[in-house]
C-alpha atoms as a PDB file:
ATOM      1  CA  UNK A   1       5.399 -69.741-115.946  1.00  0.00           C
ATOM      2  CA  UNK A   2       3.975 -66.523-115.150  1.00  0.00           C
ATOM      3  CA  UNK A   3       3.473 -67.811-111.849  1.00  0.00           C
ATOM      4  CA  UNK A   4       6.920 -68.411-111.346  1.00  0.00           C
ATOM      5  CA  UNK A   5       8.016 -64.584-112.835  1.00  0.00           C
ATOM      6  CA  UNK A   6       5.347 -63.099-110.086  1.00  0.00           C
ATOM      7  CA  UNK A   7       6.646 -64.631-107.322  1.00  0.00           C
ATOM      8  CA  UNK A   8      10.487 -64.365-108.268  1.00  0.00           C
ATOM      9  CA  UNK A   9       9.709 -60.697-109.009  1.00  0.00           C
ATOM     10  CA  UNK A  10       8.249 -60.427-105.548  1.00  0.00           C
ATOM     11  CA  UNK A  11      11.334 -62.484-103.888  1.00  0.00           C
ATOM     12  CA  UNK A  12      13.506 -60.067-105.487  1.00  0.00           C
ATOM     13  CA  UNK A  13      12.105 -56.563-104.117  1.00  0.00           C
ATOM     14  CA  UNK A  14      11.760 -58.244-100.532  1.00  0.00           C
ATOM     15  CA  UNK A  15      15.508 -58.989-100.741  1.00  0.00           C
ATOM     16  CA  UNK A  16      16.294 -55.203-101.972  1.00  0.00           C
ATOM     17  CA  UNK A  17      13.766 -53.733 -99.313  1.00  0.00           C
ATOM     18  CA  UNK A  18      14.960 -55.761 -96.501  1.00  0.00           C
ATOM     19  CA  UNK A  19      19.022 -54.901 -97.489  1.00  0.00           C
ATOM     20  CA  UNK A  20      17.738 -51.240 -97.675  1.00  0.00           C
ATOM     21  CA  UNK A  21      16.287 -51.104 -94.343  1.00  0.00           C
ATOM     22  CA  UNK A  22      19.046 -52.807 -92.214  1.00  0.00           C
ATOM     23  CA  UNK A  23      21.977 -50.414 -94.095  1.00  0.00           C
ATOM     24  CA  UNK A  24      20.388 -47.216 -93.042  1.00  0.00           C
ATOM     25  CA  UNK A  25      18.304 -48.415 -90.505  1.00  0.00           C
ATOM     26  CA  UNK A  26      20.141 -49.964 -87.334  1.00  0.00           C
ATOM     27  CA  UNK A  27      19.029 -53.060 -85.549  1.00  0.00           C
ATOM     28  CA  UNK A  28      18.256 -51.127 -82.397  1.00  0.00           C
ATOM     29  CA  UNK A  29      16.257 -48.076 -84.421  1.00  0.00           C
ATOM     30  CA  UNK A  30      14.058 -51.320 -86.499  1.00  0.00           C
ATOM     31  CA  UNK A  31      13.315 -52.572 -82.985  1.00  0.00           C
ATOM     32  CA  UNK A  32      12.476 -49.134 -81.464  1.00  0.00           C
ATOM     33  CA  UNK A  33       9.861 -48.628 -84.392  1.00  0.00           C
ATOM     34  CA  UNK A  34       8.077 -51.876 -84.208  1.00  0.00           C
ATOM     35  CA  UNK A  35       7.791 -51.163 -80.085  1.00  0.00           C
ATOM     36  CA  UNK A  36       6.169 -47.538 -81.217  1.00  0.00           C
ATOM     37  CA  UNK A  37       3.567 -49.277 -82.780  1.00  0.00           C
ATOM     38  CA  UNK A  38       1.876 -50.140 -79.725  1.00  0.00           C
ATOM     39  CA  UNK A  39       1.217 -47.074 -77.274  1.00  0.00           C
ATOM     40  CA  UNK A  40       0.010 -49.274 -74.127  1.00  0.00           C
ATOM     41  CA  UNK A  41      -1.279 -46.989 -71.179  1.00  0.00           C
ATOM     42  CA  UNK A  42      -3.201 -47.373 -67.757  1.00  0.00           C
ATOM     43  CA  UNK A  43      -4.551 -44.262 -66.210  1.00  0.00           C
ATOM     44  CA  UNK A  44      -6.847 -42.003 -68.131  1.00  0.00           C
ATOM     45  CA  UNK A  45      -5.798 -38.877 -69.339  1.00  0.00           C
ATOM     46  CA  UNK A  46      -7.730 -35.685 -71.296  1.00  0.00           C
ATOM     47  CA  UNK A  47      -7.036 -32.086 -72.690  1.00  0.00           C
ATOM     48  CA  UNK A  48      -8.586 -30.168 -74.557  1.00  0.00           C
ATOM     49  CA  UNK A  49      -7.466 -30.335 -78.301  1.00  0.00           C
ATOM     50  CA  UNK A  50      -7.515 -26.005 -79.396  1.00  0.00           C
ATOM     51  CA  UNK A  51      -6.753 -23.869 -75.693  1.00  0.00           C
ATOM     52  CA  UNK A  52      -7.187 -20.812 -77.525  1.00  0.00           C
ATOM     53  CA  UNK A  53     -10.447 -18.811 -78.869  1.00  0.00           C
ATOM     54  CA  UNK A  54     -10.898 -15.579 -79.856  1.00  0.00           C
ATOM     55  CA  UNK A  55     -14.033 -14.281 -80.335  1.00  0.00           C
ATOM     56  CA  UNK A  56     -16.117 -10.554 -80.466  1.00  0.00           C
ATOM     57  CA  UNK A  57     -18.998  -9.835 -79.070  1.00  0.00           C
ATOM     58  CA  UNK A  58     -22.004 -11.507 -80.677  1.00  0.00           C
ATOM     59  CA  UNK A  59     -19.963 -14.296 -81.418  1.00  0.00           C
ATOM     60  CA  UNK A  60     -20.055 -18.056 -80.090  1.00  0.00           C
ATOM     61  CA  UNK A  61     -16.402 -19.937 -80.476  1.00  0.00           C
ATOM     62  CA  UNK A  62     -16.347 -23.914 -79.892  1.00  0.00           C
ATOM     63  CA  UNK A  63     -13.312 -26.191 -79.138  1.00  0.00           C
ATOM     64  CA  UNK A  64     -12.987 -30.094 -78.107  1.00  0.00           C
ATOM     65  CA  UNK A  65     -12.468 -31.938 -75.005  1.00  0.00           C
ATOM     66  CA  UNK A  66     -10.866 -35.488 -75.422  1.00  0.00           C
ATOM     67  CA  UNK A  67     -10.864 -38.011 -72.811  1.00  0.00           C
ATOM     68  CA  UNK A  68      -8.878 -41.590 -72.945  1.00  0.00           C
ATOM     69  CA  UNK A  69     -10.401 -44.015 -70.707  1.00  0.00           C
ATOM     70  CA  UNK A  70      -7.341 -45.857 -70.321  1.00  0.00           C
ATOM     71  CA  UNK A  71      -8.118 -48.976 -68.227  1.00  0.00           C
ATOM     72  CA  UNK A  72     -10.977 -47.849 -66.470  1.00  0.00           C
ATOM     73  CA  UNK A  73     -14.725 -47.475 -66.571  1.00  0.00           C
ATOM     74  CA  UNK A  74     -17.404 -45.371 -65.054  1.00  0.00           C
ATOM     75  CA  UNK A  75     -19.283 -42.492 -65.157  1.00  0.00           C
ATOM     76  CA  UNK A  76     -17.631 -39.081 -66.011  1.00  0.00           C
ATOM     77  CA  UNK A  77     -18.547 -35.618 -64.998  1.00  0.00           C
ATOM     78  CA  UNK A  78     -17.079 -32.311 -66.677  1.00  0.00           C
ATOM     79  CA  UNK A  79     -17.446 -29.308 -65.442  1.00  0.00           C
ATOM     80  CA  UNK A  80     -15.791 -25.793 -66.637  1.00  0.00           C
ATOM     81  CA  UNK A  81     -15.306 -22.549 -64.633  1.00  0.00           C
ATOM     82  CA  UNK A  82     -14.028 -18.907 -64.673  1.00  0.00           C
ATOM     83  CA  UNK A  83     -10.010 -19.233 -63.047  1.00  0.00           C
ATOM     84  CA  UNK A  84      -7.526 -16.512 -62.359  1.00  0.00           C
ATOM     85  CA  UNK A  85      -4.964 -17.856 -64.630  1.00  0.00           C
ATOM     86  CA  UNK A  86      -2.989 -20.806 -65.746  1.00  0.00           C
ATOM     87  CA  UNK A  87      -2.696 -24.035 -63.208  1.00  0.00           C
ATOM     88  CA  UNK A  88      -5.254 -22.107 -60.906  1.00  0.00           C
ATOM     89  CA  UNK A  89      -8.308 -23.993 -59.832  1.00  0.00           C
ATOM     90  CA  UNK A  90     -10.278 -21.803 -57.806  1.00  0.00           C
ATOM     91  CA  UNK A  91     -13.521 -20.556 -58.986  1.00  0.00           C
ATOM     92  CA  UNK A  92     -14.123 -16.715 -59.732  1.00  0.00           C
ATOM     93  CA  UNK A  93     -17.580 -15.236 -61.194  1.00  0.00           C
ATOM     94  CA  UNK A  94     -17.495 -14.997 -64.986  1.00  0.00           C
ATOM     95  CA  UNK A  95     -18.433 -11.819 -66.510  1.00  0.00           C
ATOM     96  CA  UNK A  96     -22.287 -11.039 -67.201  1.00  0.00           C
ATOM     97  CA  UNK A  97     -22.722 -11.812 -70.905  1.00  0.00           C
ATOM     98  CA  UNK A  98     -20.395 -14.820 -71.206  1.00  0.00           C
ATOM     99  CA  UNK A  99     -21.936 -18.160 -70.825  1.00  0.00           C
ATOM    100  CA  UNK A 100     -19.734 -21.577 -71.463  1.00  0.00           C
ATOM    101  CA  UNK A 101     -21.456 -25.118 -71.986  1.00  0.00           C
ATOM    102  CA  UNK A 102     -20.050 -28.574 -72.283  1.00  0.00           C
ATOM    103  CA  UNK A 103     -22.076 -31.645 -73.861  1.00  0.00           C
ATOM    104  CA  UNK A 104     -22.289 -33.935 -73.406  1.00  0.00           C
ATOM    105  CA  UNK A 105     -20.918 -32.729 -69.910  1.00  0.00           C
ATOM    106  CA  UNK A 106     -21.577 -36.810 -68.103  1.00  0.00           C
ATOM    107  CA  UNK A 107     -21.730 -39.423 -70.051  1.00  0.00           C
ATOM    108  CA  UNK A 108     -20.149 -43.414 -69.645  1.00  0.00           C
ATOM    109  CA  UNK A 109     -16.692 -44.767 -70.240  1.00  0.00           C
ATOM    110  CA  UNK A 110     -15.736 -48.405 -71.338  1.00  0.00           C
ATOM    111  CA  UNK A 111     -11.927 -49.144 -70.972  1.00  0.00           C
ATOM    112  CA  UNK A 112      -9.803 -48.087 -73.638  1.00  0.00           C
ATOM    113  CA  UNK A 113     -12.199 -45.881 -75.423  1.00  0.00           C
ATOM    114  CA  UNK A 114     -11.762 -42.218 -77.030  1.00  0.00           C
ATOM    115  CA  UNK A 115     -14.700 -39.881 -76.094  1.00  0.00           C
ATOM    116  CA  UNK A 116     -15.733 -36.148 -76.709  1.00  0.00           C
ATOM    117  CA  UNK A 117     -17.041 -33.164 -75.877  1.00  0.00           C
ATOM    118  CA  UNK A 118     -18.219 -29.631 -77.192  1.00  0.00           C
ATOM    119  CA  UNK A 119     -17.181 -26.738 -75.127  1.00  0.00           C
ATOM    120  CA  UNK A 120     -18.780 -23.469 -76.233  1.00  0.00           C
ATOM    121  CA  UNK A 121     -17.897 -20.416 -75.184  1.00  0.00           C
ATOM    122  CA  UNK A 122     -21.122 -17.243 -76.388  1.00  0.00           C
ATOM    123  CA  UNK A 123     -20.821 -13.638 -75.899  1.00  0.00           C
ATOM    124  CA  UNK A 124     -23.363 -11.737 -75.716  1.00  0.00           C
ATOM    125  CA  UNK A 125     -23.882  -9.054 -78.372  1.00  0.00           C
ATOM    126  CA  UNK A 126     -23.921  -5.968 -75.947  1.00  0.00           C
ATOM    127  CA  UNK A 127     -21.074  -7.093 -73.808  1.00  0.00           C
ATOM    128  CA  UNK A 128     -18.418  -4.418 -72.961  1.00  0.00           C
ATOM    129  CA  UNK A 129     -15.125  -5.078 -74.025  1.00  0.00           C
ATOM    130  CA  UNK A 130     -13.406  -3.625 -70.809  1.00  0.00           C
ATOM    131  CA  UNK A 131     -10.516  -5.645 -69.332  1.00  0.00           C
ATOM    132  CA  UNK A 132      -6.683  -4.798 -70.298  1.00  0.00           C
ATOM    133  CA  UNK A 133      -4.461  -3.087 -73.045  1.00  0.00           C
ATOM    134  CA  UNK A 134      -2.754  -5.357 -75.551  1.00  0.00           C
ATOM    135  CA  UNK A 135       0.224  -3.116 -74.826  1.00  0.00           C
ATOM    136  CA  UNK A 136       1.639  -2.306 -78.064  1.00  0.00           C
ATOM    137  CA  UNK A 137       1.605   0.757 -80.928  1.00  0.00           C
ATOM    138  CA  UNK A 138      -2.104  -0.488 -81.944  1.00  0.00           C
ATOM    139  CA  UNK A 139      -3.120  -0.586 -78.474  1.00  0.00           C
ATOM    140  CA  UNK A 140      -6.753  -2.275 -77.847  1.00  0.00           C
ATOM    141  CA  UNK A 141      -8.537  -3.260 -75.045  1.00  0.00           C
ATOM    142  CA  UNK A 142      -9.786  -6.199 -74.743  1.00  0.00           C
ATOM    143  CA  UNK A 143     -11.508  -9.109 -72.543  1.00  0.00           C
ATOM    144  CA  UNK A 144      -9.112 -12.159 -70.997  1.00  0.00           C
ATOM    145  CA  UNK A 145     -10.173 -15.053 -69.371  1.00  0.00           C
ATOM    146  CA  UNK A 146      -8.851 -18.298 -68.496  1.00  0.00           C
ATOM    147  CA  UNK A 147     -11.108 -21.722 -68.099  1.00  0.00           C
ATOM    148  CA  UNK A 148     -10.744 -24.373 -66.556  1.00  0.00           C
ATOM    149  CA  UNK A 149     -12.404 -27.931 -67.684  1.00  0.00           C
ATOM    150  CA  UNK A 150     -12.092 -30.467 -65.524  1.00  0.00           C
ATOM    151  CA  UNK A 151     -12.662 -34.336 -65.562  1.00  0.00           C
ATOM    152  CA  UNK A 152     -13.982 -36.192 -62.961  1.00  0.00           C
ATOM    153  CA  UNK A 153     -14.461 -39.880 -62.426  1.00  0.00           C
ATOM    154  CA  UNK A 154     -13.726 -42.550 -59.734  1.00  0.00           C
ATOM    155  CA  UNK A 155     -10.969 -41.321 -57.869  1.00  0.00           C
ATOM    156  CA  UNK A 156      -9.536 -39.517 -61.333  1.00  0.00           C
ATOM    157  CA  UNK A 157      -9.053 -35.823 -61.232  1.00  0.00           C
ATOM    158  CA  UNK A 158      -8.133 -34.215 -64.319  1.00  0.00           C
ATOM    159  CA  UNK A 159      -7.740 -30.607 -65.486  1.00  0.00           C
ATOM    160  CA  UNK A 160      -6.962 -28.753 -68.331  1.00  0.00           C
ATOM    161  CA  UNK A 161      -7.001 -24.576 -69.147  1.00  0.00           C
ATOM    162  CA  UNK A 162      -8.944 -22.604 -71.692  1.00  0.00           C
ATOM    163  CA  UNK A 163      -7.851 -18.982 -73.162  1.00  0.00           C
ATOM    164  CA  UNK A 164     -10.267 -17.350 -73.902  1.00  0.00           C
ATOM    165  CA  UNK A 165     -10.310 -13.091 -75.510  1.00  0.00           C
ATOM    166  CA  UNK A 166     -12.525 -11.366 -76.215  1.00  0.00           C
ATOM    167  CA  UNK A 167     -12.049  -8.158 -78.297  1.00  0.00           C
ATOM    168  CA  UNK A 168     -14.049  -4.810 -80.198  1.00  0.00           C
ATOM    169  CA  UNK A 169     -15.949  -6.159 -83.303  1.00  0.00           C
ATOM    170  CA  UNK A 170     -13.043  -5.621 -86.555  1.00  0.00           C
ATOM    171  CA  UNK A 171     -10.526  -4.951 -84.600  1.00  0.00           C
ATOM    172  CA  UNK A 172      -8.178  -7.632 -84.587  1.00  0.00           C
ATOM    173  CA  UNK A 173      -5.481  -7.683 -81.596  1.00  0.00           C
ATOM    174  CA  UNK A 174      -2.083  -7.721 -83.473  1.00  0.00           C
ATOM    175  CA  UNK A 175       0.419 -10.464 -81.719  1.00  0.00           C
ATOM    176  CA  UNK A 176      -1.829 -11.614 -78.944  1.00  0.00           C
ATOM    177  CA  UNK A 177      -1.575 -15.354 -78.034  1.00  0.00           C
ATOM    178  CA  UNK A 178      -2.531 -15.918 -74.473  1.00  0.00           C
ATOM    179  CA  UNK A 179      -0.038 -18.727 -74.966  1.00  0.00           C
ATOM    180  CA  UNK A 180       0.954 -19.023 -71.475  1.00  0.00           C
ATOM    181  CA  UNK A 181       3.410 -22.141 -71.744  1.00  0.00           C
ATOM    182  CA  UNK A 182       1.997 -23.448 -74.871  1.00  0.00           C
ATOM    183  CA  UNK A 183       5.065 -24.854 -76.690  1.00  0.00           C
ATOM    184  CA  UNK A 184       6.040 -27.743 -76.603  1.00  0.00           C
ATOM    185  CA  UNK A 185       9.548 -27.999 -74.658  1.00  0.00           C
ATOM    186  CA  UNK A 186      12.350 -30.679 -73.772  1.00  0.00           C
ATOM    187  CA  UNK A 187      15.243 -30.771 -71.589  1.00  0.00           C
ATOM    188  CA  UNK A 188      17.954 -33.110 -71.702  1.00  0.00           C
ATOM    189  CA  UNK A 189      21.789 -33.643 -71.492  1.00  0.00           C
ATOM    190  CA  UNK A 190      22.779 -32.212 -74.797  1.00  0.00           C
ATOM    191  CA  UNK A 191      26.671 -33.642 -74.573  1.00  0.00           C
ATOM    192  CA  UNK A 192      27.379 -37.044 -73.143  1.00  0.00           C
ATOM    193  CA  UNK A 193      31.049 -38.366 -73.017  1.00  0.00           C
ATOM    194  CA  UNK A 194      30.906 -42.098 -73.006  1.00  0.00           C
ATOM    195  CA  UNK A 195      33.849 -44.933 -72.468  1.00  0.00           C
ATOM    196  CA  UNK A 196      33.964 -48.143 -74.877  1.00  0.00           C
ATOM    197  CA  UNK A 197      32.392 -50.776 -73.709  1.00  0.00           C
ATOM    198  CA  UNK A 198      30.429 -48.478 -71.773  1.00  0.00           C
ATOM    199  CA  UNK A 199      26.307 -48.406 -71.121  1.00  0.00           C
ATOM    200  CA  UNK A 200      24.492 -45.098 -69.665  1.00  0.00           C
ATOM    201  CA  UNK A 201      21.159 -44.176 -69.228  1.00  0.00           C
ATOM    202  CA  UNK A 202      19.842 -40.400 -68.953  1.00  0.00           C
ATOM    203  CA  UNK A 203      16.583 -38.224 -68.352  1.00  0.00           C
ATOM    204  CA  UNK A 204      14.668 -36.379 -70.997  1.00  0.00           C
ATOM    205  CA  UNK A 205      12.095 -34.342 -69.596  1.00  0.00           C
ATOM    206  CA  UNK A 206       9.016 -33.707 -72.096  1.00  0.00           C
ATOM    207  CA  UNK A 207       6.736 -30.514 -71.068  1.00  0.00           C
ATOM    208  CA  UNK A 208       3.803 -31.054 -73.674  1.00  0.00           C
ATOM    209  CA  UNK A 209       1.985 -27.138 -73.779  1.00  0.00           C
ATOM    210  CA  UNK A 210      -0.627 -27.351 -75.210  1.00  0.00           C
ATOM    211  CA  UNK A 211       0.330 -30.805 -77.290  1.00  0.00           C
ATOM    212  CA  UNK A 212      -2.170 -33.197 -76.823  1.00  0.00           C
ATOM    213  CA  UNK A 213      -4.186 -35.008 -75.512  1.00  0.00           C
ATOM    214  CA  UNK A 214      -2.365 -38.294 -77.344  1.00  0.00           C
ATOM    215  CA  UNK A 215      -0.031 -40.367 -78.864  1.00  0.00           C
ATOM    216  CA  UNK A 216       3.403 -39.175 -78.912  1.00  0.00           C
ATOM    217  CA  UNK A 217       6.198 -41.250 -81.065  1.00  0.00           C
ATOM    218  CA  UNK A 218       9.646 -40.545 -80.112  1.00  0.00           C
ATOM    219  CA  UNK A 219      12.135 -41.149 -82.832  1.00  0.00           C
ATOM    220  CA  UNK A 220      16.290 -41.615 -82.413  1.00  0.00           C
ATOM    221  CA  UNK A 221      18.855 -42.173 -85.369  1.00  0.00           C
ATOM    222  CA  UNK A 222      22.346 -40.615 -86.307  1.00  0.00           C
ATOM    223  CA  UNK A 223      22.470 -37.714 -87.965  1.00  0.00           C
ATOM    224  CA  UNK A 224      25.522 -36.532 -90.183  1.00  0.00           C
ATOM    225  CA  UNK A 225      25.515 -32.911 -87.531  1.00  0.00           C
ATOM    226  CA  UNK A 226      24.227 -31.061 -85.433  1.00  0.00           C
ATOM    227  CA  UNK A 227      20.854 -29.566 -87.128  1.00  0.00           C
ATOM    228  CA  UNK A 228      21.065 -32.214 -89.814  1.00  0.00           C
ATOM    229  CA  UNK A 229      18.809 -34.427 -90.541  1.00  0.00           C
ATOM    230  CA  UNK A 230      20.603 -36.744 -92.947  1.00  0.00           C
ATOM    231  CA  UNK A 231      21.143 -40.118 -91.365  1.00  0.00           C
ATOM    232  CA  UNK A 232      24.194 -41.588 -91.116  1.00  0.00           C
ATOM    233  CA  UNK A 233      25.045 -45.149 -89.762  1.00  0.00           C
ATOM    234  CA  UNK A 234      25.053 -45.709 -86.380  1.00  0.00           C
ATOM    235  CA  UNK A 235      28.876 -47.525 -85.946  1.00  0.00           C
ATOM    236  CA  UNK A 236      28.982 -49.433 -83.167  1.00  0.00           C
ATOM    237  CA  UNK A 237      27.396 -46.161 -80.699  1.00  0.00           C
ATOM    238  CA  UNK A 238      23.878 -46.284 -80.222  1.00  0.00           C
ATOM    239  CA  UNK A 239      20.897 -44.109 -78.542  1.00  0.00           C
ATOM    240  CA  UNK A 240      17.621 -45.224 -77.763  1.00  0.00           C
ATOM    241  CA  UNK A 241      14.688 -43.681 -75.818  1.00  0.00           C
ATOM    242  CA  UNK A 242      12.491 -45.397 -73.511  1.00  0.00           C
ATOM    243  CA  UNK A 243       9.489 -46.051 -73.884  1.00  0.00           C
ATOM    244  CA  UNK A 244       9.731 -44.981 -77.817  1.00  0.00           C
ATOM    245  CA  UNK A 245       5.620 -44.129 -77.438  1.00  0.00           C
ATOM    246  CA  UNK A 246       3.900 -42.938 -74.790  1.00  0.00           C
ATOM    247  CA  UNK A 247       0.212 -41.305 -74.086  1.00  0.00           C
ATOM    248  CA  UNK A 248       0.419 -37.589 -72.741  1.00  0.00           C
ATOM    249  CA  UNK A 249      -1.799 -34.647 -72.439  1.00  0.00           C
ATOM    250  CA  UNK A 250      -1.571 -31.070 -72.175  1.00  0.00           C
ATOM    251  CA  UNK A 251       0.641 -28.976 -69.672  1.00  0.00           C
ATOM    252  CA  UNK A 252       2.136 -32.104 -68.366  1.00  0.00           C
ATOM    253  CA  UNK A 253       5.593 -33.119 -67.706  1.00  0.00           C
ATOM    254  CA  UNK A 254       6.910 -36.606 -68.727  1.00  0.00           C
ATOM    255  CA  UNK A 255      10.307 -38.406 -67.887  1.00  0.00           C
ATOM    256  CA  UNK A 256      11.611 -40.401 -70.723  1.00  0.00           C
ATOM    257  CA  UNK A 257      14.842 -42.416 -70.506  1.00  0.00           C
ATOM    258  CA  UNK A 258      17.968 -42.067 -72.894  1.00  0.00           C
ATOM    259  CA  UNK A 259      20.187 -45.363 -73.347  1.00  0.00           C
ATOM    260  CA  UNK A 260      23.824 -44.547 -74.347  1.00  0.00           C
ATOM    261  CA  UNK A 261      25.576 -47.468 -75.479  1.00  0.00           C
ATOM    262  CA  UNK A 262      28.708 -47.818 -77.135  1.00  0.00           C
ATOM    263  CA  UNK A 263      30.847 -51.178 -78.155  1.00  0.00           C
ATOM    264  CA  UNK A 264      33.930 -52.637 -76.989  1.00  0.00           C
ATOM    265  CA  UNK A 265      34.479 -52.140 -80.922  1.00  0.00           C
ATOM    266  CA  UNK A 266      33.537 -48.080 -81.830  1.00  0.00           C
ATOM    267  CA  UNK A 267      35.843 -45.698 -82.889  1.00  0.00           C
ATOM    268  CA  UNK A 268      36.798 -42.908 -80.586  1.00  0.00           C
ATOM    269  CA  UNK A 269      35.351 -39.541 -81.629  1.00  0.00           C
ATOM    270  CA  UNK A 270      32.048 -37.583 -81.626  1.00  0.00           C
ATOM    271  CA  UNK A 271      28.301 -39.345 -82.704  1.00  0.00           C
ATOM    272  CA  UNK A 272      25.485 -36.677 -83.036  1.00  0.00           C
ATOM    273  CA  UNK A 273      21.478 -38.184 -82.505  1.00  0.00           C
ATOM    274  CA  UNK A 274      18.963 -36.307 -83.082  1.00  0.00           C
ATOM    275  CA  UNK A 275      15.310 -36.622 -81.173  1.00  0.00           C
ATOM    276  CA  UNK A 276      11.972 -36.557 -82.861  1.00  0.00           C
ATOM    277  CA  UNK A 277       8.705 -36.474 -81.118  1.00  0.00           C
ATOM    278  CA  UNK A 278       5.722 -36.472 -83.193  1.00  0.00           C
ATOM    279  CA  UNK A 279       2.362 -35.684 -81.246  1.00  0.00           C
ATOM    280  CA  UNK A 280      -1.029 -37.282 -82.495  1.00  0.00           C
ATOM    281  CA  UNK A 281      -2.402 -33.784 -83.407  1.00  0.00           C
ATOM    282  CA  UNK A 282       0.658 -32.982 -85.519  1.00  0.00           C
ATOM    283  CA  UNK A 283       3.031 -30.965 -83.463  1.00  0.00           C
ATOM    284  CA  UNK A 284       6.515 -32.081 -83.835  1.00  0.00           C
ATOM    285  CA  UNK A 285       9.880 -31.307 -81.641  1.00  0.00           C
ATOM    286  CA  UNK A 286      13.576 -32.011 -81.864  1.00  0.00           C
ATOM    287  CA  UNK A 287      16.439 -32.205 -80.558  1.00  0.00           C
ATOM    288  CA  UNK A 288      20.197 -33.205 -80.805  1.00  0.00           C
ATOM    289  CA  UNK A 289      22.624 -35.146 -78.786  1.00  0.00           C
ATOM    290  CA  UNK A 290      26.436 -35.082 -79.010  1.00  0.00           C
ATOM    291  CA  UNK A 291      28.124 -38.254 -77.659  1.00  0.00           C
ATOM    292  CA  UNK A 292      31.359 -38.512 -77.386  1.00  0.00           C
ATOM    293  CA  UNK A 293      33.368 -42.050 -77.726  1.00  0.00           C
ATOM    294  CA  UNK A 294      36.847 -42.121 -75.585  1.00  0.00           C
END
């Protein structure tokens, strides 16, 4: 008998759960979250997982370098160098009493693996701070460099860019960030007018900063607003985003696509989406979509 009450009691809170999820969770969001759970990519890709360090002298500062095999194997080499800025890649000297390592800096890749590396960055204790002005009321000088690490294997190339300042011993730099193109940004048509009856399919353009490297999920439902996030049902108008999970790394640029769809059934009259991507390492970015039924 107790048996019985178990399983009925079980039977029963399926039923509710199941109800739940198709009411405020559309057929076409249920099957864009079961295709998120698998994050299926080819080529390799790597970053570096903190582009920032500030440091004085004396001091040693240490970030990661993540590499993805993807569907390859081999032997990797990484190498990292002084650059003249952001997306450059020639080699200049680095200054006397800064000294970067990577380890392991070669090592072996099996497809589909996750592998990593130390990159330390030391200063030596009687380097002079020299360099440029932070510029503002508290001006202080201090000691900018950019890095690049780069990833080499098989016919692979891939780079990614260290900040790196260095400032006078207690004296904090007050809003320096070295951020060049750090945030994570995303472009897109933020007002579609659609016919019943009527399919479309647009471009959203991801630019991941310093995001990555990783997973990215990209969540769609109905919202009540613009800014809202209160769900609402979807009525006949759907969006969906394609592909719903993807593999990215930093300061990269990604093409996602944006189905519009809306029955011979919907009401005429104005449907606001909003966009969610949520990166491996926590980062998160929205958006919102007005489409409009006629």
């Amino acid at each position: 008998m107790k048996k019985l009450i178990v399983v009925f009691t079980i039977l029963v809170f399926s039923f509710i759960f199941l109800t739940y999820s198709t009411y405020f969770f559309p057929a076409q969001e249920q099957d864009q979250q079961t295709k998120a759970s698998t994050c299926i990519f080819e080529r390799p890709i790597g970053g570096i997982s903190k582009n920032y360090i500030s440091m004085s002298p004396g001091e040693r500062g240490q970030t990661t370098y993540i590499l993805y095999s993807g569907n390859t194997s081999g032997n990797v080499r990484l190498s990292v160098y002084r650059v003249a800025g952001m997306f450059e890649t020639e080699k200049i000297p680095m200054p006397q009493g800064i000294n970067v390592t990577v380890t392991p800096s070669e090592f072996h890749v099996r497809p589909y693996g996750k592998y990593a590396s130390n990159i330390t960055v030391s200063v030596s204790s009687d380097f002079k701070v020299g360099g440029e002005e932070t510029g503002d009321t508290t001006s202080v000088r201090f000691e900018r460099l950019y890095l690049i690490v780069r990833a080499q294997f098989g016919n692979e190339t891939i780079d990614d860019w260290l900040r790196v300042a260095v400032m006078p011993e207690g004296k904090p730099v007050p809003g320096l960030s070295l951020m060049d193109r750090a945030s994570v940004t995303i472009e897109y048509n933020e007002s579609i007018r659609i016919k019943r009856g009527e399919k479309r399919v647009e471009t959203l353009t991801l630019y991941t900063g310093e995001a990555g490297p990783g997973k990215v999920r990209v969540s769609v439902y109905r919202v009540a607003d613009i800014y809202s996030t209160e769900r609402v049902r979807g009525e006949g108008v759907s969006l969906i985003a394609e592909p719903s999970c993807l593999m990215v790394k930093p300061h990269a640029y990604y093409s996602l696509g944006m189905v519009i769809k809306a029955d011979d059934s919907a009401k005429a009259g104005e449907y606001v989406f909003l966009i969610l991507l949520q990166f491996e390492d926590g980062r998160r970015s929205e958006g919102w979509v007005r489409v409009e039924v006629v």
